[in-house]
C-alpha atoms as a PDB file:
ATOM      1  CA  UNK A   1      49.437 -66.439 -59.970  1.00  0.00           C
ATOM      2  CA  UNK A   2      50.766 -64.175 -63.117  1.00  0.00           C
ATOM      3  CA  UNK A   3      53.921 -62.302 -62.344  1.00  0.00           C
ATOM      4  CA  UNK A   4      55.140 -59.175 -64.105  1.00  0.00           C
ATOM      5  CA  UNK A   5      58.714 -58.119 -64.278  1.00  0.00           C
ATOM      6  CA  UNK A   6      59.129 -54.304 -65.157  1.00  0.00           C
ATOM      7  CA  UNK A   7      62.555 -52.935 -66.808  1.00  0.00           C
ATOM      8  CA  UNK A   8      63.921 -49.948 -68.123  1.00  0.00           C
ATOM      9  CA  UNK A   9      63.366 -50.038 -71.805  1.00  0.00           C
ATOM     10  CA  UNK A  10      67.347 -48.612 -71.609  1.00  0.00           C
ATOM     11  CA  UNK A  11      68.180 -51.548 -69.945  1.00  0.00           C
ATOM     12  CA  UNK A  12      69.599 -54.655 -71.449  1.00  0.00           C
ATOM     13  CA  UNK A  13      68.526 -58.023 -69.852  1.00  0.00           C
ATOM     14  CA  UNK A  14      70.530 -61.449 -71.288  1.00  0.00           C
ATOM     15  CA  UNK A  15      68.132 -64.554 -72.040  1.00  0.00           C
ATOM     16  CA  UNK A  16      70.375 -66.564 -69.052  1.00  0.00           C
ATOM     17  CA  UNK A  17      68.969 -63.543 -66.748  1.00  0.00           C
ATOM     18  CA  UNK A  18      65.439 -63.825 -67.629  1.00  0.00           C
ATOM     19  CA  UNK A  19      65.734 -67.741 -67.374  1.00  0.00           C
ATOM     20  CA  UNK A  20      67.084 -66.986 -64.010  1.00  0.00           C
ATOM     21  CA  UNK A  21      64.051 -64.458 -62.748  1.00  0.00           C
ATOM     22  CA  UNK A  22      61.912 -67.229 -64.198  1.00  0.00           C
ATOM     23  CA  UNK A  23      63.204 -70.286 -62.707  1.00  0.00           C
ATOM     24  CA  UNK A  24      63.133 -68.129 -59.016  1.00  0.00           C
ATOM     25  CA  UNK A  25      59.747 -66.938 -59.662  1.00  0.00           C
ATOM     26  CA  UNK A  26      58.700 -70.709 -60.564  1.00  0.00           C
ATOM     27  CA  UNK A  27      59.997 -72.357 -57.694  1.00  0.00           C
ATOM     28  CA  UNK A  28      57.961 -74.211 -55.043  1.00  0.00           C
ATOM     29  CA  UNK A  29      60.129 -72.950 -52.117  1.00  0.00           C
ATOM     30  CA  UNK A  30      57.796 -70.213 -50.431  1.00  0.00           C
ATOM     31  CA  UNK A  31      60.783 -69.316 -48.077  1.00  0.00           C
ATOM     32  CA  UNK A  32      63.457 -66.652 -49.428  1.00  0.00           C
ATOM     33  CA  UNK A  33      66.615 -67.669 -47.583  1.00  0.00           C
ATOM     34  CA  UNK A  34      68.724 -64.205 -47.206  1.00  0.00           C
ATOM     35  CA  UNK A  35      71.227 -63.924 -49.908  1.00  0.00           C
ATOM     36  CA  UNK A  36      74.897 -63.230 -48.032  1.00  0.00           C
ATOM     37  CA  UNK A  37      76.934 -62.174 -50.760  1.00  0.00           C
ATOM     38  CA  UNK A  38      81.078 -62.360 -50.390  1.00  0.00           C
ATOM     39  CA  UNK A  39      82.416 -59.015 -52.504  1.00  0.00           C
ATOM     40  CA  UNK A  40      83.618 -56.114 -51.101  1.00  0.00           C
ATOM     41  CA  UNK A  41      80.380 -54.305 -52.054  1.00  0.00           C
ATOM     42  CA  UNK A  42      77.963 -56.920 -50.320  1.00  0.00           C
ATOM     43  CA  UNK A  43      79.731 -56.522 -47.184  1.00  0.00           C
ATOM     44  CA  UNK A  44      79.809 -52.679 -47.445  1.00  0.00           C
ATOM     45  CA  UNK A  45      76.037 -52.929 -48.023  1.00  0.00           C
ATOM     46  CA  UNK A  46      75.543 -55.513 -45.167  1.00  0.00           C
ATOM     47  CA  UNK A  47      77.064 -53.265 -42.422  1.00  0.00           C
ATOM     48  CA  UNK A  48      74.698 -50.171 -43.679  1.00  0.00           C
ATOM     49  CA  UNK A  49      71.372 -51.851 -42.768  1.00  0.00           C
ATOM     50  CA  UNK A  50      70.159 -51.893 -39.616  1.00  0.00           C
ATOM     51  CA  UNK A  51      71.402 -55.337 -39.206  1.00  0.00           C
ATOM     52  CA  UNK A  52      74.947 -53.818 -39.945  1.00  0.00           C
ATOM     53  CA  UNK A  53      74.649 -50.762 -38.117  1.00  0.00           C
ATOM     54  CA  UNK A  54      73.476 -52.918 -34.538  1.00  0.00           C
ATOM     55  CA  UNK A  55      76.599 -54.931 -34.834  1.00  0.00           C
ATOM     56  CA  UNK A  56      74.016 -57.970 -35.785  1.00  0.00           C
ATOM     57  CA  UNK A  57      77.107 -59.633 -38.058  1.00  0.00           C
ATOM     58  CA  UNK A  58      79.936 -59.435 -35.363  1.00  0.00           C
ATOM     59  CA  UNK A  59      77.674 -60.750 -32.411  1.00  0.00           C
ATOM     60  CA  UNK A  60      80.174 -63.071 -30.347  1.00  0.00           C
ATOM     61  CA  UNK A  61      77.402 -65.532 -30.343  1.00  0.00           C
ATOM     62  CA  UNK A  62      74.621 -67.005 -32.235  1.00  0.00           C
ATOM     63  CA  UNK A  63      72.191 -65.388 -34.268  1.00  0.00           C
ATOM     64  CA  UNK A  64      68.102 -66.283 -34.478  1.00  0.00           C
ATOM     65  CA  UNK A  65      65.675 -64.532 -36.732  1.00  0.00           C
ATOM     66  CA  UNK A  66      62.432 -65.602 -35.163  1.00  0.00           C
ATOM     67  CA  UNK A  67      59.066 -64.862 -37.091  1.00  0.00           C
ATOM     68  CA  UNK A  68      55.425 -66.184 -36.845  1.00  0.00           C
ATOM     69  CA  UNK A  69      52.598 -66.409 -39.068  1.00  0.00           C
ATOM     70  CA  UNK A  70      48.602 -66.953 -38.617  1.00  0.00           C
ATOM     71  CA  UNK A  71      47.228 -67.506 -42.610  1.00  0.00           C
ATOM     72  CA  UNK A  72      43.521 -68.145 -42.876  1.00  0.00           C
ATOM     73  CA  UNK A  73      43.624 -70.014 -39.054  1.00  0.00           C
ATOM     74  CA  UNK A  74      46.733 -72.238 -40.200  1.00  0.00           C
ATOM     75  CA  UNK A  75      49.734 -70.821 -37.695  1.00  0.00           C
ATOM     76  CA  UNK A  76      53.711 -71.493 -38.281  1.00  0.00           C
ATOM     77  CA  UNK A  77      56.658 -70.526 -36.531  1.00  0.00           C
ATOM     78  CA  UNK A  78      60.367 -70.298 -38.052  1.00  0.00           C
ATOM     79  CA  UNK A  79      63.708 -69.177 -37.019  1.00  0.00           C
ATOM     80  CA  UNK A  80      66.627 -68.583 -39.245  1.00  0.00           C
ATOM     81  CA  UNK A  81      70.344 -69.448 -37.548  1.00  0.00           C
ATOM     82  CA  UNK A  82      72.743 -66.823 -39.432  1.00  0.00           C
ATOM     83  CA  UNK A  83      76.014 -68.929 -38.741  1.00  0.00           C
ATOM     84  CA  UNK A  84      74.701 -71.554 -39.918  1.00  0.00           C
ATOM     85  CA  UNK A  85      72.566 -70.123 -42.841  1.00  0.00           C
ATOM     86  CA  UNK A  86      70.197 -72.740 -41.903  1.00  0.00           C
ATOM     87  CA  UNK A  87      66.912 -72.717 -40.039  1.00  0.00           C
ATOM     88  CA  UNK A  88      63.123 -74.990 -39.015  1.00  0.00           C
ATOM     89  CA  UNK A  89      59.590 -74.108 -38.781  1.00  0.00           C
ATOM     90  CA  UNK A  90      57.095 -76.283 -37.750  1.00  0.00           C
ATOM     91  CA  UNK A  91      52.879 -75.326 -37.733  1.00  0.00           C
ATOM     92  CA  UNK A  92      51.285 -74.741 -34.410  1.00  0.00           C
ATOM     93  CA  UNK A  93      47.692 -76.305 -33.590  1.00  0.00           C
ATOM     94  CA  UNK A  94      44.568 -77.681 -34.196  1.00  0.00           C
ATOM     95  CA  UNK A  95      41.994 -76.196 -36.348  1.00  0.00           C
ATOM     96  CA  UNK A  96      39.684 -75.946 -33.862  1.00  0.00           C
ATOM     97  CA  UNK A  97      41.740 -74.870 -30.694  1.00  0.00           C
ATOM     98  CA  UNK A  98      41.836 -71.080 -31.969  1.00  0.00           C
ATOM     99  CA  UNK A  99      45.122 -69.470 -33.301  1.00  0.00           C
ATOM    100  CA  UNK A 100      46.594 -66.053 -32.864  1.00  0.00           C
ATOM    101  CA  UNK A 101      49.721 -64.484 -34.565  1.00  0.00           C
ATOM    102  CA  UNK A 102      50.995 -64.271 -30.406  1.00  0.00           C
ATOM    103  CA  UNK A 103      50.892 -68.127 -30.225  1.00  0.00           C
ATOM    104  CA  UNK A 104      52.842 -68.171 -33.603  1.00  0.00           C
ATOM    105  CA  UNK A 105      55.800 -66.073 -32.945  1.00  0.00           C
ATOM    106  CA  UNK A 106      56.120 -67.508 -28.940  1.00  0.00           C
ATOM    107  CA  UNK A 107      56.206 -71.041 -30.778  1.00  0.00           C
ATOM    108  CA  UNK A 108      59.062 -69.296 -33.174  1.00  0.00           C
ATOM    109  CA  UNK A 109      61.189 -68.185 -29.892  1.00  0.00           C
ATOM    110  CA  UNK A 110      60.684 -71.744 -28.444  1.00  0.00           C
ATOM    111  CA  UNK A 111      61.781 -73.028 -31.666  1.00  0.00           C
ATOM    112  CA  UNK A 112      64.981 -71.703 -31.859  1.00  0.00           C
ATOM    113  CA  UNK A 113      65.681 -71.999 -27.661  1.00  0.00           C
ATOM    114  CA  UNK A 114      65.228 -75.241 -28.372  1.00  0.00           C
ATOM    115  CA  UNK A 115      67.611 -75.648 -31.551  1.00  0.00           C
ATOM    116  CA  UNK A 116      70.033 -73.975 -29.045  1.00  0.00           C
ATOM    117  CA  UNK A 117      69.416 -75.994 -26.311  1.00  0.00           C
ATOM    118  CA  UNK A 118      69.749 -79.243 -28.899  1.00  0.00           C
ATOM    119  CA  UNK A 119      73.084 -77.979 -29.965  1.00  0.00           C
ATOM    120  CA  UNK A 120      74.638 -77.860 -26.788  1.00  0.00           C
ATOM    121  CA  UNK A 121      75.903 -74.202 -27.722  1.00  0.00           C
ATOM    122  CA  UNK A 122      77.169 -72.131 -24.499  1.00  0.00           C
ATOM    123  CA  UNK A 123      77.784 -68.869 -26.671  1.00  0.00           C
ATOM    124  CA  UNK A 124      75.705 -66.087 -26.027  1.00  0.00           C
ATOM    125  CA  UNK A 125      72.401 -66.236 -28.104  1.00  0.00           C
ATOM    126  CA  UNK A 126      70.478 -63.263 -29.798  1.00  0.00           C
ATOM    127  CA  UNK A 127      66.981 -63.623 -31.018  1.00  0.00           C
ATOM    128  CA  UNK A 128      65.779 -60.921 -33.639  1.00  0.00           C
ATOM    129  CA  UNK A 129      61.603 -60.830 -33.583  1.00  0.00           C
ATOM    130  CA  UNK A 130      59.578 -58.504 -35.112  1.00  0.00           C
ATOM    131  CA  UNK A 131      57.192 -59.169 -32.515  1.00  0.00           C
ATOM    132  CA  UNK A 132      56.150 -56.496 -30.143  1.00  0.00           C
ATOM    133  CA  UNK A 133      53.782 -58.691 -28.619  1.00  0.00           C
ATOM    134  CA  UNK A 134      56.373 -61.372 -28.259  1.00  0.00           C
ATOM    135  CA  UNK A 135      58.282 -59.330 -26.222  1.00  0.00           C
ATOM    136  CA  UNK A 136      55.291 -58.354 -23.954  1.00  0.00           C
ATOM    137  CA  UNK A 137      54.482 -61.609 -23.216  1.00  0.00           C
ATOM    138  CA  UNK A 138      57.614 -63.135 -22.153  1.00  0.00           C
ATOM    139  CA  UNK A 139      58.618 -59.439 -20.354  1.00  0.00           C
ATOM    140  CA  UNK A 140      56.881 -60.364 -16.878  1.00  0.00           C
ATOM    141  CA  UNK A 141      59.565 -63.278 -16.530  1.00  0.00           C
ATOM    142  CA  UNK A 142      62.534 -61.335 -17.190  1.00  0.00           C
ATOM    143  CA  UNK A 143      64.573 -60.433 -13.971  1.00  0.00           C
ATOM    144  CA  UNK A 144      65.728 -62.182 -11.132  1.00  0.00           C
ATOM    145  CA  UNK A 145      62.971 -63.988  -8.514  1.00  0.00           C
ATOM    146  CA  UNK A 146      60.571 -63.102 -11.036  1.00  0.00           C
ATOM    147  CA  UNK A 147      57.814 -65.965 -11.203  1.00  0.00           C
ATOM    148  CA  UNK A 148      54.233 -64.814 -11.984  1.00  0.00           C
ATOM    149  CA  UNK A 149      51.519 -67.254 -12.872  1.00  0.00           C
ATOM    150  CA  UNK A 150      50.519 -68.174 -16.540  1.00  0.00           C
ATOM    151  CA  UNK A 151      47.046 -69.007 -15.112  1.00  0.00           C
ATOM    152  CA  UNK A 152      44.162 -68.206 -17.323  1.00  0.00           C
ATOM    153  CA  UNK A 153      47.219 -67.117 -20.002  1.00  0.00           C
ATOM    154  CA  UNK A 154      45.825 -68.858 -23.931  1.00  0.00           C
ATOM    155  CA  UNK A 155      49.384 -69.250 -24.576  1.00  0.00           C
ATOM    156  CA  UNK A 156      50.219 -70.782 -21.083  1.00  0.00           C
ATOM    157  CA  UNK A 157      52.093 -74.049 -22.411  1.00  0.00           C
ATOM    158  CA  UNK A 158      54.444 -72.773 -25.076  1.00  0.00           C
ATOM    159  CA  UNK A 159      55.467 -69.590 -22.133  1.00  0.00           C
ATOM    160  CA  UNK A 160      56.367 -72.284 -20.008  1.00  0.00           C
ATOM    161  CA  UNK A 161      58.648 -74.083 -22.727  1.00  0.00           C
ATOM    162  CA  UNK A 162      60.168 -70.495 -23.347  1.00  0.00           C
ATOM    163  CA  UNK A 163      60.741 -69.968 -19.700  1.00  0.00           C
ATOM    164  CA  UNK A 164      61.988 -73.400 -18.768  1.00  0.00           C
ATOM    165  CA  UNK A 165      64.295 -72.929 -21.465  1.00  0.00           C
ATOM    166  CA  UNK A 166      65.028 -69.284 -20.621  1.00  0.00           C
ATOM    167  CA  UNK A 167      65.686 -70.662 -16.962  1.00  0.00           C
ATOM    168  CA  UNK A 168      68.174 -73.446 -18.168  1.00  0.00           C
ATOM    169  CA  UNK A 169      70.393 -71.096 -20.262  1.00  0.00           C
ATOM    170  CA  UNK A 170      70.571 -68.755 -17.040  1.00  0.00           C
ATOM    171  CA  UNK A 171      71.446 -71.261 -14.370  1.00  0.00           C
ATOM    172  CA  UNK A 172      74.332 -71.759 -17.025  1.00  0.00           C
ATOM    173  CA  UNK A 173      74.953 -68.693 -17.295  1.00  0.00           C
ATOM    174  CA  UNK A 174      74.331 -68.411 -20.473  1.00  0.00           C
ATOM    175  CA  UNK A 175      73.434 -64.863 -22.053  1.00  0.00           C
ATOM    176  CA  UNK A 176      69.981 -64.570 -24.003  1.00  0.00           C
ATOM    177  CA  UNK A 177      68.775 -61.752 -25.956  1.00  0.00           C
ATOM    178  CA  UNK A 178      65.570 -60.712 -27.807  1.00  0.00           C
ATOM    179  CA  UNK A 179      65.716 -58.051 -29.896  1.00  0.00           C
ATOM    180  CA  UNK A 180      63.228 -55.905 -31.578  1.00  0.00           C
ATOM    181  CA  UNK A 181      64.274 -55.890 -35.370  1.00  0.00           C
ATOM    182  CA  UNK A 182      62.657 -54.297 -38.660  1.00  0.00           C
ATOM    183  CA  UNK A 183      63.553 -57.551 -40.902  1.00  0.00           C
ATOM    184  CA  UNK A 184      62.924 -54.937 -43.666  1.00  0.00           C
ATOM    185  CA  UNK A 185      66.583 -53.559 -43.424  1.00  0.00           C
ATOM    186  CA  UNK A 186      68.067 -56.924 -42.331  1.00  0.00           C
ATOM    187  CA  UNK A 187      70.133 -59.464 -45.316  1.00  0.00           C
ATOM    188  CA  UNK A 188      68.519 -59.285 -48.060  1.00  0.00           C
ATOM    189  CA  UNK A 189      66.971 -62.126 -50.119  1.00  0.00           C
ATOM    190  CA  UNK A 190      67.824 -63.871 -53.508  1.00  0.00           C
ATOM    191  CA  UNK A 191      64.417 -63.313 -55.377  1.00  0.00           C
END
């Protein structure tokens, strides 16, 4: 894949920078892991994004950025732990067995209720999705002596992971959150 790189002709770019764009633009990682600058300015510019703004860097507990992908019938799910700066993905499937993005990003909530779990963590915990349909599906289970039936549901095993989970953290009492998030505004990356 060719890559261009368009400048100001005003602007000045030193041969260390341009090694720099190239070595990034070369690299095998296809992850960006969010850049988290310490100056003054980064944090100015960290509490004006949405992030910022939700009080996403001050949560009293632990922070998940959960996100799914479905490329050419391969699916993956990731999370992101911002305390950490450190997160997992795995891939989700068979060939054969049918994917959806839905399955992805429920396997991408599991993912990180189970690096919670794992951890033995009993702070509060707030998953960010992008999801809409993430949050539909695990909706119907939200609430107390709520129990309907995953019968008939394509994505019935990993919803009972999610909920079993889910159900563990509350007989703790252990608060859970999932949060709608435009990642778009969130940290943002090195490249």
């Amino acid at each position: 894949m060719t890559a261009a790189v368009w400048t100001s002709t005003q602007s000045h770019i030193s041969s260390d920078t341009v090694t720099k764009i190239q070595e990034v633009l070369g690299a095998d990682d296809p992850k960006d892991k969010p850049f988290f600058g310490e100056e003054e300015l980064d944090t100015v510019h960290r509490l004006g994004t949405e992030s910022g703004l939700l009080g996403i860097y001050s949560f009293p507990g632990v922070v998940y950025a959960i996100d799914g992908s479905n490329d050419k019938g391969i699916m993956g799910a990731d999370f992101y732990r911002l305390d950490e700066s450190r997160g997992g993905c795995c891939q989700l499937g068979r060939g054969g067995e049918g994917n959806s993005l839905n399955t992805a990003e429920l396997g991408a909530a599991c993912l990180a209720l189970e690096d919670a779990k794992k951890r033995e963590d009993d702070r509060p915990i707030l998953l960010l999705t992008v999801s809409a349909c993430l949050l539909t599906s695990i909706q119907k289970w939200a609430g107390e002596e709520k129990s309907p039936s995953t019968w008939g549901n394509p994505d019935a095993d990993i919803l009972r992971d999610i909920i079993q989970l889910q159900r563990e953290r509350t007989d703790l009492e252990l608060l859970t959150i999932f949060l709608p998030y435009n990642s778009k505004y969130g940290a943002h990356s090195r490249k």
